[in-house]
Protein backbone atom coordinates (compact mmCIF):
# COMPACT_ATOMS: atom_id res chain seq x y z
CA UNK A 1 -72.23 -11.46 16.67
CA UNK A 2 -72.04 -8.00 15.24
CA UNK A 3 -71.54 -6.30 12.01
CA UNK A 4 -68.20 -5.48 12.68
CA UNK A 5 -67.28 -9.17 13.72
CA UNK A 6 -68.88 -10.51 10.63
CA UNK A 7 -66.49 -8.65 8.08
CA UNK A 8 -63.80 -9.53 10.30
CA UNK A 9 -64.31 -13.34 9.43
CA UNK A 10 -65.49 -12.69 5.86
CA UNK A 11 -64.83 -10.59 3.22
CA UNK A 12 -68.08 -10.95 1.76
CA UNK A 13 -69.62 -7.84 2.21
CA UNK A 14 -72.56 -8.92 1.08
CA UNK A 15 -73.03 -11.81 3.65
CA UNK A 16 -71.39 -9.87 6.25
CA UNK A 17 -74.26 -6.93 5.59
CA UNK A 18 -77.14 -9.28 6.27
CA UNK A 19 -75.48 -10.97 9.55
CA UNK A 20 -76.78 -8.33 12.05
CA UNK A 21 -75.73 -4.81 13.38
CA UNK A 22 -74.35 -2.94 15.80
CA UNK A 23 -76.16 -0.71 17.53
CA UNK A 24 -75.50 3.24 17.26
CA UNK A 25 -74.65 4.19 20.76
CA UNK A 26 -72.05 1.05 21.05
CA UNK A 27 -71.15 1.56 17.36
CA UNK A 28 -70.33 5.34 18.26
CA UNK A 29 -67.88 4.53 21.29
CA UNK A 30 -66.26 1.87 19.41
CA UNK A 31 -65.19 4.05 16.80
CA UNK A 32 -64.28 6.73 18.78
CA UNK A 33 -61.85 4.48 21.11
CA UNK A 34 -60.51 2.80 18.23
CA UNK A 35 -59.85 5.95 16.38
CA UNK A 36 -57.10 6.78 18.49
CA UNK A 37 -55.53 3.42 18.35
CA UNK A 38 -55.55 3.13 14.65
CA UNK A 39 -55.21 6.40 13.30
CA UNK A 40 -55.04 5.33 9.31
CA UNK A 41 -56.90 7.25 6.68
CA UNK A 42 -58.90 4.21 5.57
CA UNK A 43 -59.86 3.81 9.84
CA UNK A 44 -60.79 7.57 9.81
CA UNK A 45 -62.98 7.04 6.93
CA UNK A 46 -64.23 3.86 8.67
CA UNK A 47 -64.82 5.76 11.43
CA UNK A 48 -66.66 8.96 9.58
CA UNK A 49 -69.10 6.64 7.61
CA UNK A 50 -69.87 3.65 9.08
CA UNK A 51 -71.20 4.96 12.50
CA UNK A 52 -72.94 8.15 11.13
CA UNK A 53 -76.06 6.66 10.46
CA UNK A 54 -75.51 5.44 6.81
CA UNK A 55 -76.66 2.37 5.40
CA UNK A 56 -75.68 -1.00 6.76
CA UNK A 57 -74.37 -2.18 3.35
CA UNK A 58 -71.96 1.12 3.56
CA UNK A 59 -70.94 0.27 6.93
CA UNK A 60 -69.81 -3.01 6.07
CA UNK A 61 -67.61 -1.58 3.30
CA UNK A 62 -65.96 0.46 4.71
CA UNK A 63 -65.29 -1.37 7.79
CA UNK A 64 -63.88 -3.93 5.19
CA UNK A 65 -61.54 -1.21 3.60
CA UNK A 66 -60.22 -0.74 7.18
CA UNK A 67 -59.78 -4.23 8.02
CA UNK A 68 -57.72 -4.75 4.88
CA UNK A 69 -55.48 -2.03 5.80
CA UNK A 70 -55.11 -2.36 9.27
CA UNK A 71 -55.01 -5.77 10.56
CA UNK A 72 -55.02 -4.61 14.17
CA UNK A 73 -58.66 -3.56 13.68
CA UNK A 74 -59.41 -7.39 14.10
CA UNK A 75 -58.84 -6.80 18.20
CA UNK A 76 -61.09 -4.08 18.16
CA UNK A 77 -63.72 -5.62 16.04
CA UNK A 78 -63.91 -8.50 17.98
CA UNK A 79 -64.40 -6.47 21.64
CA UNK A 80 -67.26 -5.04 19.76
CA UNK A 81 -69.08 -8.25 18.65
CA UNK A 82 -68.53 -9.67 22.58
CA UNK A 83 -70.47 -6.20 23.40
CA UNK A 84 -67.02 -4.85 24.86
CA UNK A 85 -67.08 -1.35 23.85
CA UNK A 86 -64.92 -0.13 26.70
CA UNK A 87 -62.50 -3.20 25.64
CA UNK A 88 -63.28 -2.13 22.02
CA UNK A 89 -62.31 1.13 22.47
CA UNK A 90 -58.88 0.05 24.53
CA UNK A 91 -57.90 -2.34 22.27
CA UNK A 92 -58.84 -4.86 24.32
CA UNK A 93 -59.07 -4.97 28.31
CA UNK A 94 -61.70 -4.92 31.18
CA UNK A 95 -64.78 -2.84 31.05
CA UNK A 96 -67.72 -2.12 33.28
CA UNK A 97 -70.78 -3.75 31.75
CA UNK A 98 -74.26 -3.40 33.54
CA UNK A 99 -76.05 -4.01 30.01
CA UNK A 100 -79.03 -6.16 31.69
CA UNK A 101 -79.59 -4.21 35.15
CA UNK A 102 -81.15 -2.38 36.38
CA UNK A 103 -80.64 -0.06 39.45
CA UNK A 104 -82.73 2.23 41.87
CA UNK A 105 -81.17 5.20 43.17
CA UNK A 106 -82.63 6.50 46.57
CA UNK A 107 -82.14 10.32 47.07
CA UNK A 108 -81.54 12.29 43.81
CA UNK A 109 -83.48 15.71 43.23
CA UNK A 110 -81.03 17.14 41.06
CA UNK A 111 -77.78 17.21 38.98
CA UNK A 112 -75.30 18.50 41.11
CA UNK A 113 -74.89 15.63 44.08
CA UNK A 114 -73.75 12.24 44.29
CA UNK A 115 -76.40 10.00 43.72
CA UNK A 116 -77.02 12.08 40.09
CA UNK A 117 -72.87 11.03 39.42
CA UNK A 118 -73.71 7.88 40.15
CA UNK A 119 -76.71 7.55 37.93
CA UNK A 120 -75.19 8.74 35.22
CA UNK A 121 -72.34 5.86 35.81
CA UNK A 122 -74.73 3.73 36.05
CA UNK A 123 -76.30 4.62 32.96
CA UNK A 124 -73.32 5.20 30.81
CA UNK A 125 -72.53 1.21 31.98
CA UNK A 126 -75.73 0.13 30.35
CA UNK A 127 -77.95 0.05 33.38
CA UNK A 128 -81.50 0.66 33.71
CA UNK A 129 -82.11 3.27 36.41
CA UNK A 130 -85.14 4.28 38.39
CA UNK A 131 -84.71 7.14 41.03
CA UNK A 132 -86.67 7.98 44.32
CA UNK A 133 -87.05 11.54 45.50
CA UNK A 134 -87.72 13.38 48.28
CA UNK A 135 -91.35 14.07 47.94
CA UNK A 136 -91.41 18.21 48.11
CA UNK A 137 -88.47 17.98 45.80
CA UNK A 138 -90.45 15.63 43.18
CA UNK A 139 -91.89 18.41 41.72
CA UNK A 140 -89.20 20.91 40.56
CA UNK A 141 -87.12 17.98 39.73
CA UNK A 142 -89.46 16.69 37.31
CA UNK A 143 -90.15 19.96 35.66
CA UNK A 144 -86.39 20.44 35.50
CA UNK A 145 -85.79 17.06 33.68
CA UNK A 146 -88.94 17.59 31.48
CA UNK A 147 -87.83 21.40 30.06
CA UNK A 148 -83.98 20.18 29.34
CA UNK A 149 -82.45 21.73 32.38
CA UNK A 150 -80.39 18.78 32.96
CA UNK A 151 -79.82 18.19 29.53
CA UNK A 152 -75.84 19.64 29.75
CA UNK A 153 -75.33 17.04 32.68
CA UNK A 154 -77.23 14.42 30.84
CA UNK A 155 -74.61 13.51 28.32
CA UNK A 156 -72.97 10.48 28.16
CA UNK A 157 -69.57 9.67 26.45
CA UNK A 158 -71.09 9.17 22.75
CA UNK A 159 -72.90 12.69 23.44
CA UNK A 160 -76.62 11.12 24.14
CA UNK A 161 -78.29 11.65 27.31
CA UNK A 162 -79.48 9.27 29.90
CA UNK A 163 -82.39 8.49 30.52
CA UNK A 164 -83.92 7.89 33.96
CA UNK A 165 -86.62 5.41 33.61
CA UNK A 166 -88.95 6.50 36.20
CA UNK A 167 -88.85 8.67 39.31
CA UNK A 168 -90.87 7.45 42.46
CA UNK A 169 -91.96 9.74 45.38
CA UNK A 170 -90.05 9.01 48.53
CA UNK A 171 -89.51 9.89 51.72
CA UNK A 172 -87.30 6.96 53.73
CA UNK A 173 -87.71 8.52 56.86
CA UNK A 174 -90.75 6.58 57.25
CA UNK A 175 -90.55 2.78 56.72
CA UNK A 176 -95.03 2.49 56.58
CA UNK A 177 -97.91 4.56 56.06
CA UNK A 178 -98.97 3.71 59.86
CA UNK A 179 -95.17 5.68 60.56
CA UNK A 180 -96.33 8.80 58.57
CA UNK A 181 -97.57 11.37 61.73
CA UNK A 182 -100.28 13.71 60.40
CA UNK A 183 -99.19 16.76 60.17
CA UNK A 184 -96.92 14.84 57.41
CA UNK A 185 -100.05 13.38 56.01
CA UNK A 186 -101.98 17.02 55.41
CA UNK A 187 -99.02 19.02 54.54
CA UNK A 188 -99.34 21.09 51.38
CA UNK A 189 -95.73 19.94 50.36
CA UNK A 190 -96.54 16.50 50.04
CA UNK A 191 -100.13 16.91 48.48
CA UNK A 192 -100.93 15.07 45.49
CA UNK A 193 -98.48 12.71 46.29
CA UNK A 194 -98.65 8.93 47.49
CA UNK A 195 -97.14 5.84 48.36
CA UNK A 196 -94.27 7.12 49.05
CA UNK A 197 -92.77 5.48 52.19
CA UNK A 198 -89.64 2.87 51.88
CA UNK A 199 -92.35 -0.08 52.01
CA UNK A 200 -94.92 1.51 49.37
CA UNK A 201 -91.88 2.39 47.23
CA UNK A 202 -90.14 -1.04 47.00
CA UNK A 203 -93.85 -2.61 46.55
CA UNK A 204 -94.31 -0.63 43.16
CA UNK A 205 -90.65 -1.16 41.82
CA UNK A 206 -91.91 -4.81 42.04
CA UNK A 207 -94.74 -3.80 41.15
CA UNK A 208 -93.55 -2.56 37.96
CA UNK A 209 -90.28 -4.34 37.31
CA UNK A 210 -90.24 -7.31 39.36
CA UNK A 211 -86.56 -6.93 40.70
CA UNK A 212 -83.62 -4.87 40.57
CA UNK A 213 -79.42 -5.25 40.61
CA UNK A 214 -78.69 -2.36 42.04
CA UNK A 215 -79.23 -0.51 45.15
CA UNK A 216 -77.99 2.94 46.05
CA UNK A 217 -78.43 4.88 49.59
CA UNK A 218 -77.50 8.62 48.50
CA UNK A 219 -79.44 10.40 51.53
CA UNK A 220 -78.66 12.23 54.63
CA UNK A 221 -79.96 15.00 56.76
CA UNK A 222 -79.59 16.39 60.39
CA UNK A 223 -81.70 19.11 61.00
CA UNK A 224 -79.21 20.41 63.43
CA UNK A 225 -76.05 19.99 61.74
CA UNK A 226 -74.79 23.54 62.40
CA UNK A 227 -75.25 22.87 65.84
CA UNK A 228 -72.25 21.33 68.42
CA UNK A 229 -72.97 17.94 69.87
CA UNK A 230 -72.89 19.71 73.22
CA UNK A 231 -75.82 21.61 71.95
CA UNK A 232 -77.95 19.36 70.04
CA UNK A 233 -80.80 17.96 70.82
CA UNK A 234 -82.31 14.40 71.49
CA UNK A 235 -84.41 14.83 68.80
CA UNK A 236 -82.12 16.39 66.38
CA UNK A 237 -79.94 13.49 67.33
CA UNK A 238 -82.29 10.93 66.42
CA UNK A 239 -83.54 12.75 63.19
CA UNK A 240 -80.25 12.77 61.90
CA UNK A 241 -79.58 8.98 62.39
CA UNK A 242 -83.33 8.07 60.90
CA UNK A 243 -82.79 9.94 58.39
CA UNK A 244 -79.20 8.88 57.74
CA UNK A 245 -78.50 5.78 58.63
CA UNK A 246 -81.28 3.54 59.70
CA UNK A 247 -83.04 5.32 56.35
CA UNK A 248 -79.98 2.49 54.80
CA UNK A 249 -81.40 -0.46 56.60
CA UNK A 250 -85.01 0.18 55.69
CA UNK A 251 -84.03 0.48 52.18
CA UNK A 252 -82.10 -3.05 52.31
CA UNK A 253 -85.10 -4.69 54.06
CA UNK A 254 -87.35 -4.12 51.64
CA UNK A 255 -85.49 -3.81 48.61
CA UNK A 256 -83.42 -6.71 49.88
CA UNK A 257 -85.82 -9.15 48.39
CA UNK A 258 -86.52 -7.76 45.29
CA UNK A 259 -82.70 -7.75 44.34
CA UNK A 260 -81.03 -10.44 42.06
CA UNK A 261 -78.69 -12.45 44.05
CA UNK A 262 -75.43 -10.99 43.13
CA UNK A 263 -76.82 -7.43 43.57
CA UNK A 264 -75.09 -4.64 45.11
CA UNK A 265 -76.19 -2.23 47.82
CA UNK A 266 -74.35 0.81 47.91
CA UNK A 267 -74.30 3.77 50.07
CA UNK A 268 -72.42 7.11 50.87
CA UNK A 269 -70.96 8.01 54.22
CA UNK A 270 -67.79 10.39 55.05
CA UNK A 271 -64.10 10.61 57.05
CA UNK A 272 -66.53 12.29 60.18
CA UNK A 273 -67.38 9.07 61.24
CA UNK A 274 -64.37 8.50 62.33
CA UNK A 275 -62.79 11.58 62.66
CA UNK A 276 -63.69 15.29 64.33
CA UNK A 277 -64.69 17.48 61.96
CA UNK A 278 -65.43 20.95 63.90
CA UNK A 279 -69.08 22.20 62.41
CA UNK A 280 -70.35 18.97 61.58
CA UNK A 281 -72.93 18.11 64.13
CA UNK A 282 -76.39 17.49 65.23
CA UNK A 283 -75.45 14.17 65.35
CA UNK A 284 -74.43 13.76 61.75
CA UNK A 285 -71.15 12.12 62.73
CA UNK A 286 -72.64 9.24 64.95
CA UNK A 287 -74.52 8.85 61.12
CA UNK A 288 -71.88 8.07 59.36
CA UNK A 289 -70.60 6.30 62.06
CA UNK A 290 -73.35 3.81 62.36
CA UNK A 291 -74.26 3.36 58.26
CA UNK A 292 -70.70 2.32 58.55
CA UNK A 293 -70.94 -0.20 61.16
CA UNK A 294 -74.66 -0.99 59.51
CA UNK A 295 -72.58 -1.48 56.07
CA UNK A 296 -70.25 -4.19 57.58
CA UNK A 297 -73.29 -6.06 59.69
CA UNK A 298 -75.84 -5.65 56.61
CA UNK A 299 -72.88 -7.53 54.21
CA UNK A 300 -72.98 -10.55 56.51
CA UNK A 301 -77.05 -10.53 57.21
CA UNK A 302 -77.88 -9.71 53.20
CA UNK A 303 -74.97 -12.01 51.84
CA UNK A 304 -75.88 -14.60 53.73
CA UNK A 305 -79.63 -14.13 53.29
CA UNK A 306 -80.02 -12.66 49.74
CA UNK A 307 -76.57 -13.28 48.17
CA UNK A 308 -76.00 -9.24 47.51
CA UNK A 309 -73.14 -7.56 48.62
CA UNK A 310 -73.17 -4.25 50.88
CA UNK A 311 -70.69 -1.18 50.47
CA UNK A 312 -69.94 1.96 51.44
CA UNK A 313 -67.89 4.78 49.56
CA UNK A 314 -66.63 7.21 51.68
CA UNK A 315 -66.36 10.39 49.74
CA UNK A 316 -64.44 13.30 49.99
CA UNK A 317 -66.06 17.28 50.77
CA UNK A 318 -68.55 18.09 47.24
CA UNK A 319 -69.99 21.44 46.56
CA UNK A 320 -73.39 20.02 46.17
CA UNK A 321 -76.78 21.98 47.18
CA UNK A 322 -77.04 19.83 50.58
CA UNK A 323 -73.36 20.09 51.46
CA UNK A 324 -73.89 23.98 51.68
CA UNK A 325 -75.98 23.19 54.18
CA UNK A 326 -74.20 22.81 56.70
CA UNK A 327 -72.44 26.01 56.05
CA UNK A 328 -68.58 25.65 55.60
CA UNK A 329 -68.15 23.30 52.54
CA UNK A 330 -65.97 25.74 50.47
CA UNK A 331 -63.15 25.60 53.61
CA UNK A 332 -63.45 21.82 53.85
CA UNK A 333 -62.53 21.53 49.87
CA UNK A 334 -59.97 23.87 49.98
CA UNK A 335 -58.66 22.01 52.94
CA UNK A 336 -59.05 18.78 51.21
CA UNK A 337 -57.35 19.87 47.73
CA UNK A 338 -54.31 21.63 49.86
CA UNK A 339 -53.59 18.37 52.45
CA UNK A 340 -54.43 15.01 50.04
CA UNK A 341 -51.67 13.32 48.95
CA UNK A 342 -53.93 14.21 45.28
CA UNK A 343 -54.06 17.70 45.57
CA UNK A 344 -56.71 18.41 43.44
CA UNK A 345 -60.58 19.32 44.35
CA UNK A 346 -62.82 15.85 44.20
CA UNK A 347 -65.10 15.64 40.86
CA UNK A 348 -68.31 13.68 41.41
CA UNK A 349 -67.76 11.58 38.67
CA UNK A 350 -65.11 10.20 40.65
CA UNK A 351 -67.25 8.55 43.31
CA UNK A 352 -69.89 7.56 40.70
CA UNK A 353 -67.17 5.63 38.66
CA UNK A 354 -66.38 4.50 41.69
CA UNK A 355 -70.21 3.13 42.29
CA UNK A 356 -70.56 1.34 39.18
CA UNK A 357 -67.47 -0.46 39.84
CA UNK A 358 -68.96 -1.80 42.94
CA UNK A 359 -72.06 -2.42 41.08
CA UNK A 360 -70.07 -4.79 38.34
CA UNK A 361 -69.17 -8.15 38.17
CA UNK A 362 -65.59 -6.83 38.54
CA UNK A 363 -66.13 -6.13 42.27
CA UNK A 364 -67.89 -9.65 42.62
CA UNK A 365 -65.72 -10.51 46.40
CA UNK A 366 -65.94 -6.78 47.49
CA UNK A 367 -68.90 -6.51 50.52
CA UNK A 368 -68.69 -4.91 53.74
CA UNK A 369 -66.12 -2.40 52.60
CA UNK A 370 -65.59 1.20 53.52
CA UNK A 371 -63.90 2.52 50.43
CA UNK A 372 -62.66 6.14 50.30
CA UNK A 373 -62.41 8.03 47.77
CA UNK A 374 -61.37 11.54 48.67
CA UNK A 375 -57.90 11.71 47.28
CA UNK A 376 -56.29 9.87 50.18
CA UNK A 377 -56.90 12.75 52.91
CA UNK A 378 -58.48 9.94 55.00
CA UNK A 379 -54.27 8.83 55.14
CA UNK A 380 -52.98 11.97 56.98
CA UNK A 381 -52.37 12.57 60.38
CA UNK A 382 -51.55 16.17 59.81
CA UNK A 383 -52.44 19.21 58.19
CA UNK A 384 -49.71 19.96 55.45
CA UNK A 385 -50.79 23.33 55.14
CA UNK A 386 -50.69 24.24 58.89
CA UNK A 387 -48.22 27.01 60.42
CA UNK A 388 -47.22 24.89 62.81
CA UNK A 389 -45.84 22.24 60.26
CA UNK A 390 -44.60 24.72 58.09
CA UNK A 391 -42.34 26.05 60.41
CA UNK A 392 -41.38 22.59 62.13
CA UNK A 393 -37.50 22.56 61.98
CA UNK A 394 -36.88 26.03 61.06
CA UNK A 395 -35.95 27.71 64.51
């Protein structure tokens, strides 16, 4: 029970001083959701002092003055001694509460894509989170986290930044060292680094933590994804899928048995699985087409086998450093914000809200879902903003 609880079943400040405390970060988001909802001078005061970093014995007071003067404070008072600060801060009300677990995120290398959104999510939920990246990435995205580059995306809602707990080398194109070919092995980019395939990876989270919760896919590439399918390649073709989608199953194999049962797999995938999207090729569309069809086979295999559950979100266009790769990105949000039934540009934030929700308890019978989230254009059959529509009618 927390400090907050303890004044609100005694008035003995005294007593209620020595019961426990509240810590700062949950302290801070309580009082600033509660704020709103109880916007009295003694709360404001209460509000001010008690979760600035004064003494205990001054919290307590004041948090007495504002329970004396505003009995509603009693509903917030007791989401915060349950741990509830997204309750707290509503009043009351479901939150997202990874407190506990602990996640690894496969594929982040900087701040700007979805698997950092999701992170953060993750974090801001009270999740532990480890991260692999791409081995000739590791580098500049450790010296980028290390000199406060980050820092500005960093911040969570009580203005403290989260932490990743350790970063692993990874490459998931290669499920065992015996896979790694040797110009891999002797090239200067991944020199100085080791034990980085799926299998060496998911042997030192163990290793090191013993299990995780959480599970996140957040990796793609074709290396001919400007190219027509007329015009790719067999091996561009393949590379793509390894890299894209059978890069998923690997992960779940091995990670599959280090995961609490309960856990939750997630991945990324997009609308070109199922539909054409001119310009996205090299085989990038059969990807997404098969991590799909992987998500919905995997939920049966690992539910049945490890009691985790197995998503996928499929996102709307982002204007992320590896969406640019493929050339045409700006069009495909501008098309997106002008034909959605939202017409607004997707935030990444929005998909890693999404994540943690899958992640939660509150998502408990969700598995071998597809779930978009891309402002509903995965719902039209037509372009809005097309001539052709425009005019329809009007000769």
């Amino acid at each position: 029970m927390g400090v907050l609880a303890a004044v609100a079943s005694s008035t003995n400040v005294a007593a209620a001083a020595v019961a426990t405390k509240l810590s700062a970060s949950r302290a801070a988001s309580v009082a600033a959701g509660a704020a709103k909802i109880l916007p009295t001078a003694h709360f404001a005061k209460f509000a001010k002092s008690s979760f600035a970093g004064q003494s205990l014995g001054c919290a307590v007071a004041n948090a007495d003055v504002a329970l004396r003067a505003e009995p509603r404070a009693r509903t917030v008072v007791t989401a915060a001694a349950d741990g509830d600060a997204v309750g707290a801060a509503s009043g009351g009300g479901l939150s997202i509460d990874l407190r506990g677990k602990r996640a690894f995120i496969a594929g982040v290398a900087d701040d700007q894509g979805f698997g950092w959104a999701i992170a953060k999510h993750l974090a801001e939920a009270g999740a532990e989170v480890l991260v692999g990246t791409w081995v000739p990435a590791l580098s500049i995205f450790e010296t980028s986290l290390r000199r406060g580059k980050f820092d500005e995306s960093r911040k969570l809602a009580d203005g403290s930044l989260f932490n990743i707990a350790k970063v692993y080398p990874m490459d998931a194109v290669f499920d065992t060292l015996d896979d790694v070919p040797e110009e891999i092995r002797t090239n200067k980019r991944y020199a100085g680094s080791s034990g980085w395939t799926v299998e060496e990876v998911a042997a030192k989270v163990k290793a090191d933590y013993g299990s995780i919760d959480i599970l996140v896919h957040s990796l793609a590439n074709g290396p001919e994804v400007t190219k027509d399918l007329l015009d790719t390649s067999r091996k561009g073709y393949l590379a793509a899928l390894s890299a894209s989608s059978f890069s998923f199953i690997s992960l779940v194999q091995r990670f599959g048995p280090i995961t609490n049962k309960g856990g939750s797999v997630v991945s990324l995938t997009y609308i070109a699985s199922e539909q054409v999207i001119p310009g996205y090729g090299g085989g990038m569309s059969s990807a997404k087409a098969a991590l799909e069809s992987d998500t919905r086979v995997l939920a049966w295999e690992a539910g049945r086998k490890y009691g985790i559950r197995v998503n996928t979100i499929s996102a709307g266009p982002l204007r992320s450093r590896a969406a640019k790769a493929i050339g045409f990105i700006d069009n495909m949000i501008n098309y997106a914000a002008a034909n959605s039934p939202l017409p607004k540009e997707l935030d990444a934030d929005e998909v890693g809200a999404t994540a943690a929700f899958l992640a939660s308890p509150l998502a408990s019978a969700i598995t071998g879902v597809t779930l978009y989230v891309d402002n509903g254009l995965h719902a039209m059959g037509v372009a809005v903003d097309s001539p052709a529509i425009a005019n329809a009618g009007k000769e």
